[in-house]
C-alpha atoms as a PDB file:
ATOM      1  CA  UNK A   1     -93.386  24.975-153.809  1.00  0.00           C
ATOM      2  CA  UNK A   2     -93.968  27.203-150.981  1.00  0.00           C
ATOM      3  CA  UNK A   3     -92.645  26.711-147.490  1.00  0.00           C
ATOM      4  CA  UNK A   4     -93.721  27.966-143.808  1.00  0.00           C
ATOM      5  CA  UNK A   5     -92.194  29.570-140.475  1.00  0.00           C
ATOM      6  CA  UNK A   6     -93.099  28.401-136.973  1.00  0.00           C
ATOM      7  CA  UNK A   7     -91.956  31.482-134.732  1.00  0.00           C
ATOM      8  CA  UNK A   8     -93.232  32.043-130.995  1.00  0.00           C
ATOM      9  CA  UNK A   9     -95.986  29.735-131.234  1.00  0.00           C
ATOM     10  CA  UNK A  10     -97.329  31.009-134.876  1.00  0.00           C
ATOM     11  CA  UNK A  11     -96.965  29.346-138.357  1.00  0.00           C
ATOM     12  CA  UNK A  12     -96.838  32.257-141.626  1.00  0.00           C
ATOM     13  CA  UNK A  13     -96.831  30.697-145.173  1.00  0.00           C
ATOM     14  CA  UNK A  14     -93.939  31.782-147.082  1.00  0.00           C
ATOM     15  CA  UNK A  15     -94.284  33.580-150.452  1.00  0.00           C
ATOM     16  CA  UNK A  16     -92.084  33.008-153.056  1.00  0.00           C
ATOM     17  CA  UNK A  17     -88.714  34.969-153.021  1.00  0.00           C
ATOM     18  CA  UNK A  18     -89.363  36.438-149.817  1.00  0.00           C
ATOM     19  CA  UNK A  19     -87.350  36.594-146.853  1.00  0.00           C
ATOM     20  CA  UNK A  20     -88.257  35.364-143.114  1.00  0.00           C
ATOM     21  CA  UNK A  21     -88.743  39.150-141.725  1.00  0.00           C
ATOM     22  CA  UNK A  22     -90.424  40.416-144.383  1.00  0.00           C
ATOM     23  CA  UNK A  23     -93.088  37.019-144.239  1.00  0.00           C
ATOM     24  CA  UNK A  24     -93.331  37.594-140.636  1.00  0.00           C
ATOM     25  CA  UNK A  25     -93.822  41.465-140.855  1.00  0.00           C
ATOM     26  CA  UNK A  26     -96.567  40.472-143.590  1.00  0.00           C
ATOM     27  CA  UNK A  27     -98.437  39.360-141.053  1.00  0.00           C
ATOM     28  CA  UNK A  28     -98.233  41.661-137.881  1.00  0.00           C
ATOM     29  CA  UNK A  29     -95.199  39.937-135.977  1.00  0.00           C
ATOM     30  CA  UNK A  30     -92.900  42.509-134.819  1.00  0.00           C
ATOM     31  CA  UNK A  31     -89.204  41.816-135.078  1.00  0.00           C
ATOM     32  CA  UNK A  32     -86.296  44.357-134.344  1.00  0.00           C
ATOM     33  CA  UNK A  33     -84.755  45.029-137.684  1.00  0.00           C
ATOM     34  CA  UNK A  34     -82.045  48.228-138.989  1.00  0.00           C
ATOM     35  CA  UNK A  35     -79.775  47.640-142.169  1.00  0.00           C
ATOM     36  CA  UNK A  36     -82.133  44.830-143.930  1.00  0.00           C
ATOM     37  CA  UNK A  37     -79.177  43.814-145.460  1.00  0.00           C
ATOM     38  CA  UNK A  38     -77.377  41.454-143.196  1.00  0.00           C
ATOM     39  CA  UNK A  39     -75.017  43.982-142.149  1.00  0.00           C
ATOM     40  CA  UNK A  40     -76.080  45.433-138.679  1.00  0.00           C
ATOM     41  CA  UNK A  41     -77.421  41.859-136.959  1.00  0.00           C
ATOM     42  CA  UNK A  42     -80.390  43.002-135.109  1.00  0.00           C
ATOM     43  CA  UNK A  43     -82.938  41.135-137.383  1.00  0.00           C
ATOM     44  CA  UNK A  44     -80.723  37.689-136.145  1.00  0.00           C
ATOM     45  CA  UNK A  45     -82.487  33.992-134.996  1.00  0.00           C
ATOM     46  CA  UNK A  46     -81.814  30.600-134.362  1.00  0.00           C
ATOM     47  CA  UNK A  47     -83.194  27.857-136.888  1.00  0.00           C
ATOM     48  CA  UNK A  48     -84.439  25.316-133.854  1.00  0.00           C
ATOM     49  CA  UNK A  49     -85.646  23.013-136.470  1.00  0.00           C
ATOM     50  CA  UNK A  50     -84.664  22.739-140.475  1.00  0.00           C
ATOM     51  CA  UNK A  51     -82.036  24.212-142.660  1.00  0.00           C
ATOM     52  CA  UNK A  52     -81.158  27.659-143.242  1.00  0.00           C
ATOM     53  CA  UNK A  53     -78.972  28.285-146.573  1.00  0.00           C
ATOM     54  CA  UNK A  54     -75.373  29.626-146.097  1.00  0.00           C
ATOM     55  CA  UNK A  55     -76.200  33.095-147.636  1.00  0.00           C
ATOM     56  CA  UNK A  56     -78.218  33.670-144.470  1.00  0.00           C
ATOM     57  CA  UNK A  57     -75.443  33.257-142.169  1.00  0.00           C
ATOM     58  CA  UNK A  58     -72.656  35.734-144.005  1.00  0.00           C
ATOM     59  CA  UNK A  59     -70.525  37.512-141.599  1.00  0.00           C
ATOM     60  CA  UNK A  60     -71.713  35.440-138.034  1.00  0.00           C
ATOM     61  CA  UNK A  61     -69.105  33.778-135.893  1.00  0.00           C
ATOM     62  CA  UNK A  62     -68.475  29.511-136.502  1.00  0.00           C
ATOM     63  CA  UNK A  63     -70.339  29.041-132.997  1.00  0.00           C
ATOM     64  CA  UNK A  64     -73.381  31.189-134.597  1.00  0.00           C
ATOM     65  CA  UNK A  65     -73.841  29.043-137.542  1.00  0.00           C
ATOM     66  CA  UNK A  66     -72.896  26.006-135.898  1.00  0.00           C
ATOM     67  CA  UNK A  67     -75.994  26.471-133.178  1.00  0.00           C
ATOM     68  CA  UNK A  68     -78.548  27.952-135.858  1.00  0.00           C
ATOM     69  CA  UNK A  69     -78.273  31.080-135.910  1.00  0.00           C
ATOM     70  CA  UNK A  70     -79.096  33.222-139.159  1.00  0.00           C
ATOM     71  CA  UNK A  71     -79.624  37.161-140.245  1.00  0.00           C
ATOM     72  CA  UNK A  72     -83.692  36.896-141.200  1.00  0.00           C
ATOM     73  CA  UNK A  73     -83.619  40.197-143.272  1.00  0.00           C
ATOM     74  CA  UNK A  74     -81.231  37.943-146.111  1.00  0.00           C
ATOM     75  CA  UNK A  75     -82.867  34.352-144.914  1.00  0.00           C
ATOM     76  CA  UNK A  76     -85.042  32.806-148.113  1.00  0.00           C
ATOM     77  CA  UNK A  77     -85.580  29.379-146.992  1.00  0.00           C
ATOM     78  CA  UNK A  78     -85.695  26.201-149.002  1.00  0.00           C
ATOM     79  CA  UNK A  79     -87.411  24.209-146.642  1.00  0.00           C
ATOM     80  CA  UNK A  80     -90.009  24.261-143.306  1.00  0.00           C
ATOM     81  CA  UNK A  81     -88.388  26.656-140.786  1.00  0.00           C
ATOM     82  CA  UNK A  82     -89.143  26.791-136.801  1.00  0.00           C
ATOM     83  CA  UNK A  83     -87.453  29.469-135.191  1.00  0.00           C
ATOM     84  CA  UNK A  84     -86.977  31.978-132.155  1.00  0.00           C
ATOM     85  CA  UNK A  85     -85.353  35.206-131.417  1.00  0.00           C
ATOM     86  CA  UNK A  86     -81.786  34.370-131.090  1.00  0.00           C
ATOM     87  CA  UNK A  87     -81.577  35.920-127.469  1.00  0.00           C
ATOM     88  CA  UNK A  88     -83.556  33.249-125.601  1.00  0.00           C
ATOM     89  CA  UNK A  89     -82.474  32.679-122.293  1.00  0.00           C
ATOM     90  CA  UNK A  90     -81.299  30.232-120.298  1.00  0.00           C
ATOM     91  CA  UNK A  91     -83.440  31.142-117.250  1.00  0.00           C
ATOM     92  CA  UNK A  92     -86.747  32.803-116.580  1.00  0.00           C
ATOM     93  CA  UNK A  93     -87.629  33.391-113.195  1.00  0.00           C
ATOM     94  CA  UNK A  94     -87.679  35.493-110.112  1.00  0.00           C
ATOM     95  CA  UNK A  95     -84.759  37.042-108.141  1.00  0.00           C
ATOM     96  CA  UNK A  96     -84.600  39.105-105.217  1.00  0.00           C
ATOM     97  CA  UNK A  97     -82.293  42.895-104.627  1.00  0.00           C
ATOM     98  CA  UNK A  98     -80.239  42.195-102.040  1.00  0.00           C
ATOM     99  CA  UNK A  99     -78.678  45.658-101.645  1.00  0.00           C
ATOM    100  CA  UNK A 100     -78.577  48.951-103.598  1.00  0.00           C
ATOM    101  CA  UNK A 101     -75.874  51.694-103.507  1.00  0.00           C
ATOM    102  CA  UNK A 102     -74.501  54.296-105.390  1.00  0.00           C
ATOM    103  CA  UNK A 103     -71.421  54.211-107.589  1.00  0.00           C
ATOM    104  CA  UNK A 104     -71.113  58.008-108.730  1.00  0.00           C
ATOM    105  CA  UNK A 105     -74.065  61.177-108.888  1.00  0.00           C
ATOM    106  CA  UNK A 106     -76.213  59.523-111.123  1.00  0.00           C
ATOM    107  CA  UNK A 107     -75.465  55.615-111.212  1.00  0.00           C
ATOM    108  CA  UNK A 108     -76.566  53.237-108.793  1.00  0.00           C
ATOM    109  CA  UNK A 109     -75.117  49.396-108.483  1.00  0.00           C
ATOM    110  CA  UNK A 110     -77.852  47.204-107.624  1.00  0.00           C
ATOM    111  CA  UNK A 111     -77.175  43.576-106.134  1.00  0.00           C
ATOM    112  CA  UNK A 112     -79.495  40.463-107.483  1.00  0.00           C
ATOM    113  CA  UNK A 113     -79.761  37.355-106.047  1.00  0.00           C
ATOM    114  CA  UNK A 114     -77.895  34.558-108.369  1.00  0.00           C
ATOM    115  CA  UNK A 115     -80.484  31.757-109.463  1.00  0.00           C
ATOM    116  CA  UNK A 116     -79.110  28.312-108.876  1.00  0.00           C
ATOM    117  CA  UNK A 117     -76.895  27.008-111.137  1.00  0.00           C
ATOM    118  CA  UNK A 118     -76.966  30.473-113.197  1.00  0.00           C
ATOM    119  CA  UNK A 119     -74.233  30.468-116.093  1.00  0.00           C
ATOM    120  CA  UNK A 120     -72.872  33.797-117.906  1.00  0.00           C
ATOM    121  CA  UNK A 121     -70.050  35.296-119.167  1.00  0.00           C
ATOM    122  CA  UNK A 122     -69.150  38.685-118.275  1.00  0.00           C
ATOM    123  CA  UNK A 123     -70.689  41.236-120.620  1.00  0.00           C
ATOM    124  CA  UNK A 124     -74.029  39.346-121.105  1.00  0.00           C
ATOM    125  CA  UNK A 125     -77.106  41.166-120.297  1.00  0.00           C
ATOM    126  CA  UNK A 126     -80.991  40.035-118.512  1.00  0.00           C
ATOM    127  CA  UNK A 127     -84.126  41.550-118.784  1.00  0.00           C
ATOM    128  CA  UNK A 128     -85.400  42.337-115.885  1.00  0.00           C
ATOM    129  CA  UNK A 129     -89.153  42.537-115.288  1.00  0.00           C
ATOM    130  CA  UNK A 130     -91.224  44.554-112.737  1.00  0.00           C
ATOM    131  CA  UNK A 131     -94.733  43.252-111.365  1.00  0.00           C
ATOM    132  CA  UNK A 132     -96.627  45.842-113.721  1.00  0.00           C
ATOM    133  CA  UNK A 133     -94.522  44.179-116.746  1.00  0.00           C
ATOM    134  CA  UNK A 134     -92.709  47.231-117.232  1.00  0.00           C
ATOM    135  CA  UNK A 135     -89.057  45.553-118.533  1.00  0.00           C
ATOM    136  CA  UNK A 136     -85.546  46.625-119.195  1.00  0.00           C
ATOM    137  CA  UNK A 137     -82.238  45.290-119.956  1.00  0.00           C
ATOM    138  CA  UNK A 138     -78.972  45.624-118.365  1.00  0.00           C
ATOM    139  CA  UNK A 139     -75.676  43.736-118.514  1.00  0.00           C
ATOM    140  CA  UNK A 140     -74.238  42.047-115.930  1.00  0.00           C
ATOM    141  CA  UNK A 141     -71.753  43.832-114.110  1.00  0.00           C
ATOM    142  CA  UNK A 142     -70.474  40.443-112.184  1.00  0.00           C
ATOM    143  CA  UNK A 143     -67.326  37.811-112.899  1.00  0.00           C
ATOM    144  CA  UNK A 144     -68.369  34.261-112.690  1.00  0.00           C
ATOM    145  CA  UNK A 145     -66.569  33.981-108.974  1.00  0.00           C
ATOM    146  CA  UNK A 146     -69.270  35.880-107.255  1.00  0.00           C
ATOM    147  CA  UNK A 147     -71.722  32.652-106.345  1.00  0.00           C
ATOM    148  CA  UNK A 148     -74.560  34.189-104.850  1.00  0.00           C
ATOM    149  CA  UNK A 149     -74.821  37.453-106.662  1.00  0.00           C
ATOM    150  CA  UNK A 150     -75.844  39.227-109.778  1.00  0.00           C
ATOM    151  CA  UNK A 151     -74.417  42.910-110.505  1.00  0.00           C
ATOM    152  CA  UNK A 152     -76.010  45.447-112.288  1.00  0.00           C
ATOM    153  CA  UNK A 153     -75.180  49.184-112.607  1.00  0.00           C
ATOM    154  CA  UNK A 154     -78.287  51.761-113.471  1.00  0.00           C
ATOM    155  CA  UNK A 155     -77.933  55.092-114.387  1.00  0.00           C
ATOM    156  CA  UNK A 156     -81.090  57.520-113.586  1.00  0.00           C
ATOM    157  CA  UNK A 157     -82.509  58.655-117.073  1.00  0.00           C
ATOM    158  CA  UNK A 158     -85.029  61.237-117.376  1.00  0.00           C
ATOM    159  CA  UNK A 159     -88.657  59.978-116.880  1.00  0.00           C
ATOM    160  CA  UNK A 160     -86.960  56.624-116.874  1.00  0.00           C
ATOM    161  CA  UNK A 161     -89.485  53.833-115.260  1.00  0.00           C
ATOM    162  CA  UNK A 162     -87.053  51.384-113.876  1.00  0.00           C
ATOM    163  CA  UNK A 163     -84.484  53.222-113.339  1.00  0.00           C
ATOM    164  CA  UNK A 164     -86.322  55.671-111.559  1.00  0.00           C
ATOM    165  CA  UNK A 165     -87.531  53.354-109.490  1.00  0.00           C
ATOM    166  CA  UNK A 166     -84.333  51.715-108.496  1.00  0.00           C
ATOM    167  CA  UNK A 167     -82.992  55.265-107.573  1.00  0.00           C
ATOM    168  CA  UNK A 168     -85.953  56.661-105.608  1.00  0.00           C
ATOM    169  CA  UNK A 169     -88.232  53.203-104.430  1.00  0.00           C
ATOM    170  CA  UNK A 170     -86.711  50.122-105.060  1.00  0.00           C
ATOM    171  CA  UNK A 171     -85.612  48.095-101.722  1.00  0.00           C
ATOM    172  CA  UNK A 172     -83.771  45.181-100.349  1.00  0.00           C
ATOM    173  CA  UNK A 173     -86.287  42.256-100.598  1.00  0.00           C
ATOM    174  CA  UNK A 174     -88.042  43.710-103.636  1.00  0.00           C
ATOM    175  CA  UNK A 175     -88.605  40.979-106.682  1.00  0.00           C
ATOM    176  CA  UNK A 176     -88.294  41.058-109.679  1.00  0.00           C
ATOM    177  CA  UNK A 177     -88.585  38.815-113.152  1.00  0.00           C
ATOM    178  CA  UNK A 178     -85.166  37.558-114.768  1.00  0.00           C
ATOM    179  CA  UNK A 179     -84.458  36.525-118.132  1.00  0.00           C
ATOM    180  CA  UNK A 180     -81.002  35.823-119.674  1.00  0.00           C
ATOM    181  CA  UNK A 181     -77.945  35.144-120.218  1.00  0.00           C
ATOM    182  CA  UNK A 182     -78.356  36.844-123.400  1.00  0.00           C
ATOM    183  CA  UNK A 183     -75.787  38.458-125.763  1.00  0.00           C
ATOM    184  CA  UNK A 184     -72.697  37.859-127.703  1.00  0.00           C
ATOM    185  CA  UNK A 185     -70.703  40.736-125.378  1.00  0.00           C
ATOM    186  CA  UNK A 186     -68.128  38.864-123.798  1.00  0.00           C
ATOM    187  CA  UNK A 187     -64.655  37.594-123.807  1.00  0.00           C
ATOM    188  CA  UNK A 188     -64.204  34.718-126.488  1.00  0.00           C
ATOM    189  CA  UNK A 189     -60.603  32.546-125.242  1.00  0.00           C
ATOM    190  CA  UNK A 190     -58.238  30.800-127.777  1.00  0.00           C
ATOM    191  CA  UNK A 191     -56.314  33.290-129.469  1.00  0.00           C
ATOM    192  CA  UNK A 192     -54.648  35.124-125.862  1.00  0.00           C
ATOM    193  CA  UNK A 193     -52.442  37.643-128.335  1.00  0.00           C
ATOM    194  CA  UNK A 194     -54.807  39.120-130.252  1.00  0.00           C
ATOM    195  CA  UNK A 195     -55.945  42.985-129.478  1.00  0.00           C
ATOM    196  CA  UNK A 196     -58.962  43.842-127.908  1.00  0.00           C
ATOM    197  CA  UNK A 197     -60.576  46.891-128.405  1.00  0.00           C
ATOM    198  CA  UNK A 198     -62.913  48.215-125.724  1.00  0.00           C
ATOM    199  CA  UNK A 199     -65.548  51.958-126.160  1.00  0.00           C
ATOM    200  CA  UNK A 200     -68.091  52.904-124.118  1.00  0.00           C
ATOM    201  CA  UNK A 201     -70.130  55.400-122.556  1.00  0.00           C
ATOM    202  CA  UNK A 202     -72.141  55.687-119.325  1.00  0.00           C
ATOM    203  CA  UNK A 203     -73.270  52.218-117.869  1.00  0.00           C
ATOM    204  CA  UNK A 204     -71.688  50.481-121.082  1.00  0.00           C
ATOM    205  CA  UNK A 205     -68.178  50.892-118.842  1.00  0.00           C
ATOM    206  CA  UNK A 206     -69.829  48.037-116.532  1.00  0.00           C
ATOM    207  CA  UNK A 207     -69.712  44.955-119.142  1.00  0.00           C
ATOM    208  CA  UNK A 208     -66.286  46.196-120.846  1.00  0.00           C
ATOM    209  CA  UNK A 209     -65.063  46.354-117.177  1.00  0.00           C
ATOM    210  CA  UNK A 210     -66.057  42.963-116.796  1.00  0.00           C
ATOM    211  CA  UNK A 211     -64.935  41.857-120.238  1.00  0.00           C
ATOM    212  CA  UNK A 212     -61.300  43.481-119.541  1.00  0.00           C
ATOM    213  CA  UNK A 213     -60.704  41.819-116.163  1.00  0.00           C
ATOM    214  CA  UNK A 214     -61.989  38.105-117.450  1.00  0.00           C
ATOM    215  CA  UNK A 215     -59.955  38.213-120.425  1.00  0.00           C
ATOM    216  CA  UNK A 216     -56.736  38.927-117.874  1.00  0.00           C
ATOM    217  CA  UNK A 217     -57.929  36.358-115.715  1.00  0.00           C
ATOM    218  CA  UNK A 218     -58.333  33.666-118.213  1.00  0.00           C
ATOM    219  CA  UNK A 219     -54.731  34.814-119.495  1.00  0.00           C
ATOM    220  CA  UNK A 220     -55.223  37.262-122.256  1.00  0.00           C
ATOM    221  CA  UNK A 221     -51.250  39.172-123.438  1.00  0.00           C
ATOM    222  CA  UNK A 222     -52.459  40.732-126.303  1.00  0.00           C
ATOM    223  CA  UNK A 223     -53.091  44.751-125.913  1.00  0.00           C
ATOM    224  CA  UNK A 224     -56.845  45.773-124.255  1.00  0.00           C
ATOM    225  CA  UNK A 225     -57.121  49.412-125.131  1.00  0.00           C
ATOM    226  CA  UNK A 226     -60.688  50.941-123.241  1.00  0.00           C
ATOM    227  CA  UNK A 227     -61.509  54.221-124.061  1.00  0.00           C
ATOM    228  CA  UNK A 228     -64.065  55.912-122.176  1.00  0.00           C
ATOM    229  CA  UNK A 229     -66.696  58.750-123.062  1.00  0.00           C
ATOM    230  CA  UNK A 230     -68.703  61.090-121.398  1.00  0.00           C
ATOM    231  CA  UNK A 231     -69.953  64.737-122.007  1.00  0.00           C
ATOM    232  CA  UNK A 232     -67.624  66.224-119.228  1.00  0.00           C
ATOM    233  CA  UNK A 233     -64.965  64.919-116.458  1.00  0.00           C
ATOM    234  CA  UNK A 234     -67.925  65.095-114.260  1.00  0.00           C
ATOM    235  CA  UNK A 235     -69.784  62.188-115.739  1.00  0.00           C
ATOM    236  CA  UNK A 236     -66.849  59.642-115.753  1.00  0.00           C
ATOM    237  CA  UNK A 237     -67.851  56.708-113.204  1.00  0.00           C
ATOM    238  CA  UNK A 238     -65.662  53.570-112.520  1.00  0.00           C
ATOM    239  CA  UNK A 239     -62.460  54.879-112.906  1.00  0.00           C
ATOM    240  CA  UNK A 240     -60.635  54.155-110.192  1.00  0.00           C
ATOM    241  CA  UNK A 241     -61.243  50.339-110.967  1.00  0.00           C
ATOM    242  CA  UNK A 242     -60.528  51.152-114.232  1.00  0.00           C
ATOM    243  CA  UNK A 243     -57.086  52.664-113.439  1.00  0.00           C
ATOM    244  CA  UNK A 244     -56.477  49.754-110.744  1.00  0.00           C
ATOM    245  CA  UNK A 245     -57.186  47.159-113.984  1.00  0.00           C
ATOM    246  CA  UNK A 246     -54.432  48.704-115.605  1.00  0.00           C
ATOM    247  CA  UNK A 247     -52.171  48.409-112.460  1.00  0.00           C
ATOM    248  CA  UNK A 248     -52.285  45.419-112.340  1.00  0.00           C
ATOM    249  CA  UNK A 249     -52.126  44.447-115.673  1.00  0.00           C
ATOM    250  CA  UNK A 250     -49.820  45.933-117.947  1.00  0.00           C
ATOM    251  CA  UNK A 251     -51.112  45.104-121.388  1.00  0.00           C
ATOM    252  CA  UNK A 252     -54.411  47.416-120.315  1.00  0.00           C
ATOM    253  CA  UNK A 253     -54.310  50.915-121.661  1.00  0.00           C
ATOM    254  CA  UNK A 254     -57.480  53.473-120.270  1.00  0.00           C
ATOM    255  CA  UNK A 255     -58.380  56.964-122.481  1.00  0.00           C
ATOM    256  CA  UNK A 256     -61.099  59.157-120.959  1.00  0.00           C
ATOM    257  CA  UNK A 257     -62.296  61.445-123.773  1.00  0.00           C
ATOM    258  CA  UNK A 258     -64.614  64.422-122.824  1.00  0.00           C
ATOM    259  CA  UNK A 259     -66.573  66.218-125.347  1.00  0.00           C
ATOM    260  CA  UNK A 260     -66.143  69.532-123.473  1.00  0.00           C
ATOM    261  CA  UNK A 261     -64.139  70.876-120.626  1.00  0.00           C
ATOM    262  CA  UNK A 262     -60.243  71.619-120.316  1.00  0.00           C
ATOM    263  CA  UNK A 263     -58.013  68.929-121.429  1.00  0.00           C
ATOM    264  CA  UNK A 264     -56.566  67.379-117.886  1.00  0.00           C
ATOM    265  CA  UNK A 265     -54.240  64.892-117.067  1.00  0.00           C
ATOM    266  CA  UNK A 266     -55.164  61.250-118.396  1.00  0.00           C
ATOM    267  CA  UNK A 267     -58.221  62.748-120.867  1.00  0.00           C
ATOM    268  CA  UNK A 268     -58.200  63.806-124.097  1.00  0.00           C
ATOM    269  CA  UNK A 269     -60.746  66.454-125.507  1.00  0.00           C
ATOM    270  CA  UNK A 270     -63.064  65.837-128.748  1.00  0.00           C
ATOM    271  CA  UNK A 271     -65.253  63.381-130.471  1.00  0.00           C
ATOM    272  CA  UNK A 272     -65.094  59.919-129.180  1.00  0.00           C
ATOM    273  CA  UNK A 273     -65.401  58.700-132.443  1.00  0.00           C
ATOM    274  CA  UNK A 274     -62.574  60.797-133.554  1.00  0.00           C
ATOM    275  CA  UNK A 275     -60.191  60.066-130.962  1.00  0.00           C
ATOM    276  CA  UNK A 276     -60.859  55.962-131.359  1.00  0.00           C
ATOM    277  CA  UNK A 277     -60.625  56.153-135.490  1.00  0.00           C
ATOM    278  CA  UNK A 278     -57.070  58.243-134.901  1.00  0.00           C
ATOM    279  CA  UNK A 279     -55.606  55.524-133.124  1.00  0.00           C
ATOM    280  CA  UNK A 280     -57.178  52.684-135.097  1.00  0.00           C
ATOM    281  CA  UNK A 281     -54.567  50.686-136.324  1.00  0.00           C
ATOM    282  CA  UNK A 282     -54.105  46.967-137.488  1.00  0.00           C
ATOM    283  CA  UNK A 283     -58.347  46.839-137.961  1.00  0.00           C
ATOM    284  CA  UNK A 284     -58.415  43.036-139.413  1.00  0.00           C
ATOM    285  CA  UNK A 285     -56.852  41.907-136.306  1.00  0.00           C
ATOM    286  CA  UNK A 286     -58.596  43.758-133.660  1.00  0.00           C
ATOM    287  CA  UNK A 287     -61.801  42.342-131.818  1.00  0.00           C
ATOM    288  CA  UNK A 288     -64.295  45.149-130.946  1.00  0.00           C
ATOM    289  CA  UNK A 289     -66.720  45.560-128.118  1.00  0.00           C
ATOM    290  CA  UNK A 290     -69.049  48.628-128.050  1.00  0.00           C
ATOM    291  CA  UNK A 291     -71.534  49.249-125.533  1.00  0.00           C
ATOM    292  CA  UNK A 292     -73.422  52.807-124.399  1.00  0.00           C
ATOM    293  CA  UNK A 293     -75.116  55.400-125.792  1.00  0.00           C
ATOM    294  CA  UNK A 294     -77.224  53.224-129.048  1.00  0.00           C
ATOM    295  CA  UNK A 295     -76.920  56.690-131.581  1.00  0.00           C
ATOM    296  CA  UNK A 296     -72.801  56.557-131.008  1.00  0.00           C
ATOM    297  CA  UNK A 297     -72.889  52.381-130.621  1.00  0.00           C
ATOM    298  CA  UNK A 298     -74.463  52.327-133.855  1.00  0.00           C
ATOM    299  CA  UNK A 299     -72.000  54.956-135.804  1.00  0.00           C
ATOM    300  CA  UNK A 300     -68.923  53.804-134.271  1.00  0.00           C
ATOM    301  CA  UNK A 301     -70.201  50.094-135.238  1.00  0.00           C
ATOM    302  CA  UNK A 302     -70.670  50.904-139.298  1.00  0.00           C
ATOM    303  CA  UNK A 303     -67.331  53.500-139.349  1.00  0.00           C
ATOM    304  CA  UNK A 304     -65.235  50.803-137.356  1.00  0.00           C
ATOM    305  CA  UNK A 305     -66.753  48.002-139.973  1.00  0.00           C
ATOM    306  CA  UNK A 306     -65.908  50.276-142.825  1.00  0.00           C
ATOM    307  CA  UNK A 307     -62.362  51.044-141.629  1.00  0.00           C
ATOM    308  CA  UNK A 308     -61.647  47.244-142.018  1.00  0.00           C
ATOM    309  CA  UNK A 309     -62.862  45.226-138.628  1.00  0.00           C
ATOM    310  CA  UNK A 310     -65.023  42.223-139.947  1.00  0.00           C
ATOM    311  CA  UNK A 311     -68.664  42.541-138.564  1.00  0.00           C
ATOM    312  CA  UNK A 312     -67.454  38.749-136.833  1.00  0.00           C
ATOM    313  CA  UNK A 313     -65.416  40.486-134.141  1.00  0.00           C
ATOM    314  CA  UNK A 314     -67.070  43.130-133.891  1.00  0.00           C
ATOM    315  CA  UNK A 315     -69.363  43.234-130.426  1.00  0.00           C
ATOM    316  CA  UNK A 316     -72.052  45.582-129.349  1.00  0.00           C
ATOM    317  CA  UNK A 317     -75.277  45.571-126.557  1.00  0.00           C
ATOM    318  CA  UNK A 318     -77.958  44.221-128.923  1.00  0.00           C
ATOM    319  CA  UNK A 319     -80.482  46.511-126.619  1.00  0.00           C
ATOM    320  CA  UNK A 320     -81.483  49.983-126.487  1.00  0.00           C
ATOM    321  CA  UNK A 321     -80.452  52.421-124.201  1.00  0.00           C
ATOM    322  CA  UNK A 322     -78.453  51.779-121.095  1.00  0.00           C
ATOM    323  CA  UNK A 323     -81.373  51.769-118.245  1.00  0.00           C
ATOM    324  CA  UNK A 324     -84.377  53.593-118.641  1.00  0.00           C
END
């Protein structure tokens, strides 16, 4: 007996032995895949209505398979599926900037107006959605105290559309179209000792900021140890906060590693990579968040997985690029 899919809207019959992407790719519907194994993630949805079998779900989190959730690319159903993308939102509609400024030469932090009764955690990201539909994503930058606002931070990239535009034209009172929370980027409470593990690169400093300080604020005592990339000293943004965190809380260590440029005080010299896989230790008990540059996101993800951190704690930006 063969079985269907309902996703977005659409119903595509399912052939015997195959899997959910490759029925919906059959016929024309476009879904982000990588590994096609069940390793990477990106291929992931939530089951809003029937069954999925346990095979589909190997390597998610409890609260993933509890809610529906299951890796398409390994998914061959036994029964009628209807699913979505497993990033829907919780909101969809407008917001407002309220104010834009710059954080370093290149990155600006640009100030949304909250929607009522908007929930997140910090590290989640929105799409955000100009009048002429041309959309981005960017994580939120905020901790759940600040009410009114919503906190991005956008780096200017090269023939970037948005993030051109919130460099050069964008201006208080400008709209714009919101979608989110979305993401699995954040701090996840109940085990307080365990050690985080925090990399990133450009913009991707803004959620691990925000992961880092909620984690202390909801009482985290296990080590946080951020390390921070760039290309040269001169590209390193947010780290006077960064050094303040670790003030103020003791169990925060910060690395800045440059892959050029004298070694100086506080920043160590080579690969990023290289410098976080010398100083990997314990791996099975570490929780991972990566977020950045998508080519090193992506290599750190599969060398950290292979060096013995289960794919379950490990966390990365589920988008591309960090503001184009």
């Amino acid at each position: 007996m063969n079985f269907h899919i309902q996703y977005q809207g659409r119903t595509v019959p399912l052939n015997q032995g195959e899997t959910v992407l490759e029925a919906l790719e059959r016929t024309g519907i476009d879904v982000p895949s990588s590994c096609r194994a069940g390793a990477c993630q990106t291929c992931m949805m939530r089951a809003t209505e029937g069954s999925v079998p346990h095979a589909a779900q190997a390597g998610l989190k409890e609260t993933l398979k509890k809610s529906g959730h299951f890796l398409s690319c390994i998914c061959r159903p036994a029964q009628n599926l209807v699913c979505e993308p497993a990033h829907t939102a919780d909101f969809r509609g407008p917001v407002t900037i309220q104010e834009i400024r710059p954080l370093g030469p290149d990155v600006v932090l640009v100030q949304l107006s909250r929607p009522p009764n908007f929930d997140f955690n910090p590290g989640q990201f929105v799409t955000l959605r100009r009048a002429d539909a041309v959309s981005r994503s960017y994580s939120i930058a905020s901790q759940r105290a600040a009410l009114d606002t919503l906190d991005i931070h956008v780096r200017r990239v090269p023939q970037g559309q948005l993030s051109g535009w919130f460099h050069q034209e964008a201006r208080p009172g400008d709209e714009l179209w919101l979608e989110g929370p979305k993401g699995d980027c954040f701090y996840y409470p109940g085990n307080p000792e365990e050690p985080l593990l925090l990399i990133g690169t450009g913009t991707g400093m803004a959620p691990l900021f925000a992961v880092a300080l909620d984690a202390c604020q909801q009482g985290h005592t296990g080590p946080i140890s951020i390390y921070h990339g760039a290309l040269s000293a001169d590209r390193f943004y947010l780290v006077e906060e960064l050094q303040e965190l670790t003030r103020a809380f003791p169990q925060i260590s910060y690395v800045r590693c440059v892959l050029k440029g004298p070694a100086e005080s506080g920043i160590q010299v080579g690969e990023l990579k290289d410098i976080v896989l010398s100083g990997l230790t314990d791996p099975k008990q570490k929780r991972v968040y990566l977020c950045g540059d998508p080519g090193l996101v992506r290599i750190l993800k599969k060398q950290i997985f292979l060096a013995g951190v289960s794919m379950n704690r490990l966390h990365a930006d589920p988008f591309v690029g960090t503001g184009a």
